[in-house]
Protein backbone atom coordinates (compact mmCIF):
# COMPACT_ATOMS: atom_id res chain seq x y z
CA UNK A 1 103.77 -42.07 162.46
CA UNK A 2 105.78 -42.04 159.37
CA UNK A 3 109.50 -41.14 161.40
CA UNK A 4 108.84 -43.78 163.73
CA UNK A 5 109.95 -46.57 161.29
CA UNK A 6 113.33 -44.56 161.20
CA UNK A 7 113.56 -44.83 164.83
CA UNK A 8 116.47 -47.27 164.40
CA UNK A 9 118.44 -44.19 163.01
CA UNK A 10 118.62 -41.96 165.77
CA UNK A 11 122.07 -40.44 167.07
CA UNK A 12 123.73 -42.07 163.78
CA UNK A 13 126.42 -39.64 162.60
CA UNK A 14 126.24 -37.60 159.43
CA UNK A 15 122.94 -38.35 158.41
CA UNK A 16 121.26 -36.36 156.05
CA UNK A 17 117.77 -35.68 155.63
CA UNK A 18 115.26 -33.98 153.21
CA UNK A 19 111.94 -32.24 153.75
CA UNK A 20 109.88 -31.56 150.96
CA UNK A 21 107.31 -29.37 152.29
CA UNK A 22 107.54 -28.35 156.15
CA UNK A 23 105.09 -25.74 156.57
CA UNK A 24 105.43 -24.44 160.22
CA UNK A 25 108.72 -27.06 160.79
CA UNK A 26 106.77 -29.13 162.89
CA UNK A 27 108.16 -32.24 161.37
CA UNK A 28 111.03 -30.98 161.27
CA UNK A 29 111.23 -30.13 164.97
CA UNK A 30 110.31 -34.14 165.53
CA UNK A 31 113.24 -35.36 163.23
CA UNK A 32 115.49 -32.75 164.92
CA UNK A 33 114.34 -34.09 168.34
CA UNK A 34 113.97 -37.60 167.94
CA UNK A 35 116.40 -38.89 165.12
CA UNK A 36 118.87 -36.75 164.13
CA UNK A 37 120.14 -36.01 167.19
CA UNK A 38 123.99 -36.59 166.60
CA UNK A 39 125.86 -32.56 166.15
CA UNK A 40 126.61 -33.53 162.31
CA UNK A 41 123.60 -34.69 161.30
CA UNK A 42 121.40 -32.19 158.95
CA UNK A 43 118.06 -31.94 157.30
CA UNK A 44 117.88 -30.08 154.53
CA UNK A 45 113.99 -28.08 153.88
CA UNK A 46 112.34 -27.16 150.65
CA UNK A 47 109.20 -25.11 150.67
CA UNK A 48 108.02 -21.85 149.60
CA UNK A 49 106.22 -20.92 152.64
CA UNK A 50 103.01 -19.82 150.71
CA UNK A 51 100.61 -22.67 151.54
CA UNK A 52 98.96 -24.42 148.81
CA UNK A 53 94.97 -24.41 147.77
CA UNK A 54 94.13 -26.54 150.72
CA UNK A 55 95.59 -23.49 153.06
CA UNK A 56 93.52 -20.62 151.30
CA UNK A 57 91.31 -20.47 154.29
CA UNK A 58 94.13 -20.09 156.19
CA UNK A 59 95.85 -16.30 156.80
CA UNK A 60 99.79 -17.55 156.14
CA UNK A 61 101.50 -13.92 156.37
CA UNK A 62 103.78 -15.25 158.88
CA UNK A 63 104.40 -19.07 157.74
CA UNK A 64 107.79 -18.29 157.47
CA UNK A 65 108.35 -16.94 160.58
CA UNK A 66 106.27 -19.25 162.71
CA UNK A 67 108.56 -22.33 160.94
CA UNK A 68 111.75 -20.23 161.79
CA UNK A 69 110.53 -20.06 165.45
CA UNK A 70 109.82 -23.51 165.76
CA UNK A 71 113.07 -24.72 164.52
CA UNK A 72 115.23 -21.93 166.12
CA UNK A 73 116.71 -24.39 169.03
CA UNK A 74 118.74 -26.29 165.69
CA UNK A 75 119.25 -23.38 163.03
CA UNK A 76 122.67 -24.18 162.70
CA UNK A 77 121.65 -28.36 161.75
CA UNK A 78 118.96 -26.74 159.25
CA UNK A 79 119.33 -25.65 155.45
CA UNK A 80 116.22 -24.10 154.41
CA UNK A 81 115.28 -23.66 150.53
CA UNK A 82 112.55 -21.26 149.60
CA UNK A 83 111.29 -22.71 146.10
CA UNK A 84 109.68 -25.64 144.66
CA UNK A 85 111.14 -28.70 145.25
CA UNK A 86 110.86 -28.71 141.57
CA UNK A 87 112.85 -25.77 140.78
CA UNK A 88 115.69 -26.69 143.17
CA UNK A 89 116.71 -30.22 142.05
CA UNK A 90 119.18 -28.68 139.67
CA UNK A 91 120.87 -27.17 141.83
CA UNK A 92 121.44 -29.68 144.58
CA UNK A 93 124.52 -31.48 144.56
CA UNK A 94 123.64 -33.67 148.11
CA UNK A 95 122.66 -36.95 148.34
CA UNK A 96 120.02 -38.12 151.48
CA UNK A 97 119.56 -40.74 153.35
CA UNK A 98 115.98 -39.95 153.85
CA UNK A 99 113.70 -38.26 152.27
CA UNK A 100 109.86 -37.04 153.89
CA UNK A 101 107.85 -35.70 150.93
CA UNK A 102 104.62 -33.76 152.43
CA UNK A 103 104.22 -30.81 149.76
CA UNK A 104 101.64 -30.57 147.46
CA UNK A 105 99.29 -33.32 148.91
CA UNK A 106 98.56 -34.36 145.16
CA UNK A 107 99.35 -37.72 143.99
CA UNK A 108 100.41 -36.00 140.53
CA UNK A 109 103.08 -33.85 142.70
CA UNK A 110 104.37 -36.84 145.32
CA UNK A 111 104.47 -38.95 142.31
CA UNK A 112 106.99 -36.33 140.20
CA UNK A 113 108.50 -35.70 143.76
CA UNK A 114 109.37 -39.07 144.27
CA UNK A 115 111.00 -40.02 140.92
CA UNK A 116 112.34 -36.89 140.40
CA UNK A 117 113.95 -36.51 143.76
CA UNK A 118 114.64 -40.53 143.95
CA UNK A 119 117.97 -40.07 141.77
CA UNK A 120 119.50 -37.55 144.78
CA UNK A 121 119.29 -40.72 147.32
CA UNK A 122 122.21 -42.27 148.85
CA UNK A 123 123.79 -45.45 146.92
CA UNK A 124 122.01 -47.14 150.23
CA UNK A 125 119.62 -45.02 151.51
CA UNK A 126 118.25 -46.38 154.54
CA UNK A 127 114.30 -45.20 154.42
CA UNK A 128 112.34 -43.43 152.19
CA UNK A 129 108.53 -42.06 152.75
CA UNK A 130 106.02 -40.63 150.58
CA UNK A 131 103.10 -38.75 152.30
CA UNK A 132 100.01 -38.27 150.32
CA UNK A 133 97.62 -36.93 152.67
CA UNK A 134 94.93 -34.73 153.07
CA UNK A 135 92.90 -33.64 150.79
CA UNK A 136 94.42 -35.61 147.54
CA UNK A 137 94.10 -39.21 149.41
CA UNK A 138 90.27 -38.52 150.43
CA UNK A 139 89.66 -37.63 146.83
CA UNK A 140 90.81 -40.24 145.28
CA UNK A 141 88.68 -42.83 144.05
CA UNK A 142 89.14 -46.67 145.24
CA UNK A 143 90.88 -47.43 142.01
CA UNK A 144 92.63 -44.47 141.96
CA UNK A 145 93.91 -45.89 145.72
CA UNK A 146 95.11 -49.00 144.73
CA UNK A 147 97.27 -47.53 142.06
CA UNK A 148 98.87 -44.91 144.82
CA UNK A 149 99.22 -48.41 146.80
CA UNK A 150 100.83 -50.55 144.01
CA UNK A 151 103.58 -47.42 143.27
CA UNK A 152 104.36 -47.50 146.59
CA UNK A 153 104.78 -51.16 147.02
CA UNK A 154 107.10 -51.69 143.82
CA UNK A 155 109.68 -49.25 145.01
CA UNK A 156 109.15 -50.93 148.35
CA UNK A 157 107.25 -48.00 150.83
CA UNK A 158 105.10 -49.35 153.17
């Protein structure tokens, strides 16, 4: 639901996308499939492939692989990270056009995603989405939503 407000990007050239948090690349797949669909666009993956506390039900021994099978039809448009998103925003020298964040589906961790990762947008970047999801938005009390609402709305997410 999010990616189809980006719709108006598909086929563009050279755009450049960023996935915090793609678990089995199922997303990923979508954007792959659906938007960036010209040969030099790229998405670029962050994740550590260890699930979080909602996943400790879950056995995730092969996370890794499964999301490497599911993207295996565009390995060569896909740069996959292994880290916290945290941990890697030193390092990165790219700017995106788009970022997804879907990690740690806390509003503490979307919120330090977003303004961390905010600064490594394009000049223009043409969408941006926040994903809080999950556990963390059912948990949150009504006041508690508004305020997730009103951070969204001043930096202009819908």
């Amino acid at each position: 639901e999010n990616f189809k407000k980006c719709m108006f990007m598909a086929g563009l050239p050279r755009a450049k996308f960023l996935e915090i948090g793609s678990f089995e690349g199922r997303s990923c797949v979508w954007l792959l499939e659906n938007i960036l669909t010209d040969d030099t666009s790229k998405i670029t993956c962050i994740d550590t492939f260890n699930g979080s506390e909602e996943h400790k039900e879950q056995n995730l021994e092969n996370l890794y692989d499964i999301f490497l099978h599911n993207i295996s039809n565009f390995k060569d448009k896909v740069n996959i990270i292994r880290d916290k998103s945290q941990d890697v925003l030193k390092f990165m020298k790219e700017k995106y056009d788009f970022i997804y964040i879907d990690g740690l589906h806390t509003y503490d961790a979307v919120k330090n995603d977003f303004d961390k990762w905010m600064e490594e947008l394009n000049n223009d970047p043409t969408v941006f989405t926040a994903s809080i999801k999950h556990l963390a938005y059912k948990q949150l009390t009504s006041d508690q939503k508004a305020t997730w609402h009103n951070f969204l709305a001043e930096r202009g997410i819908q």
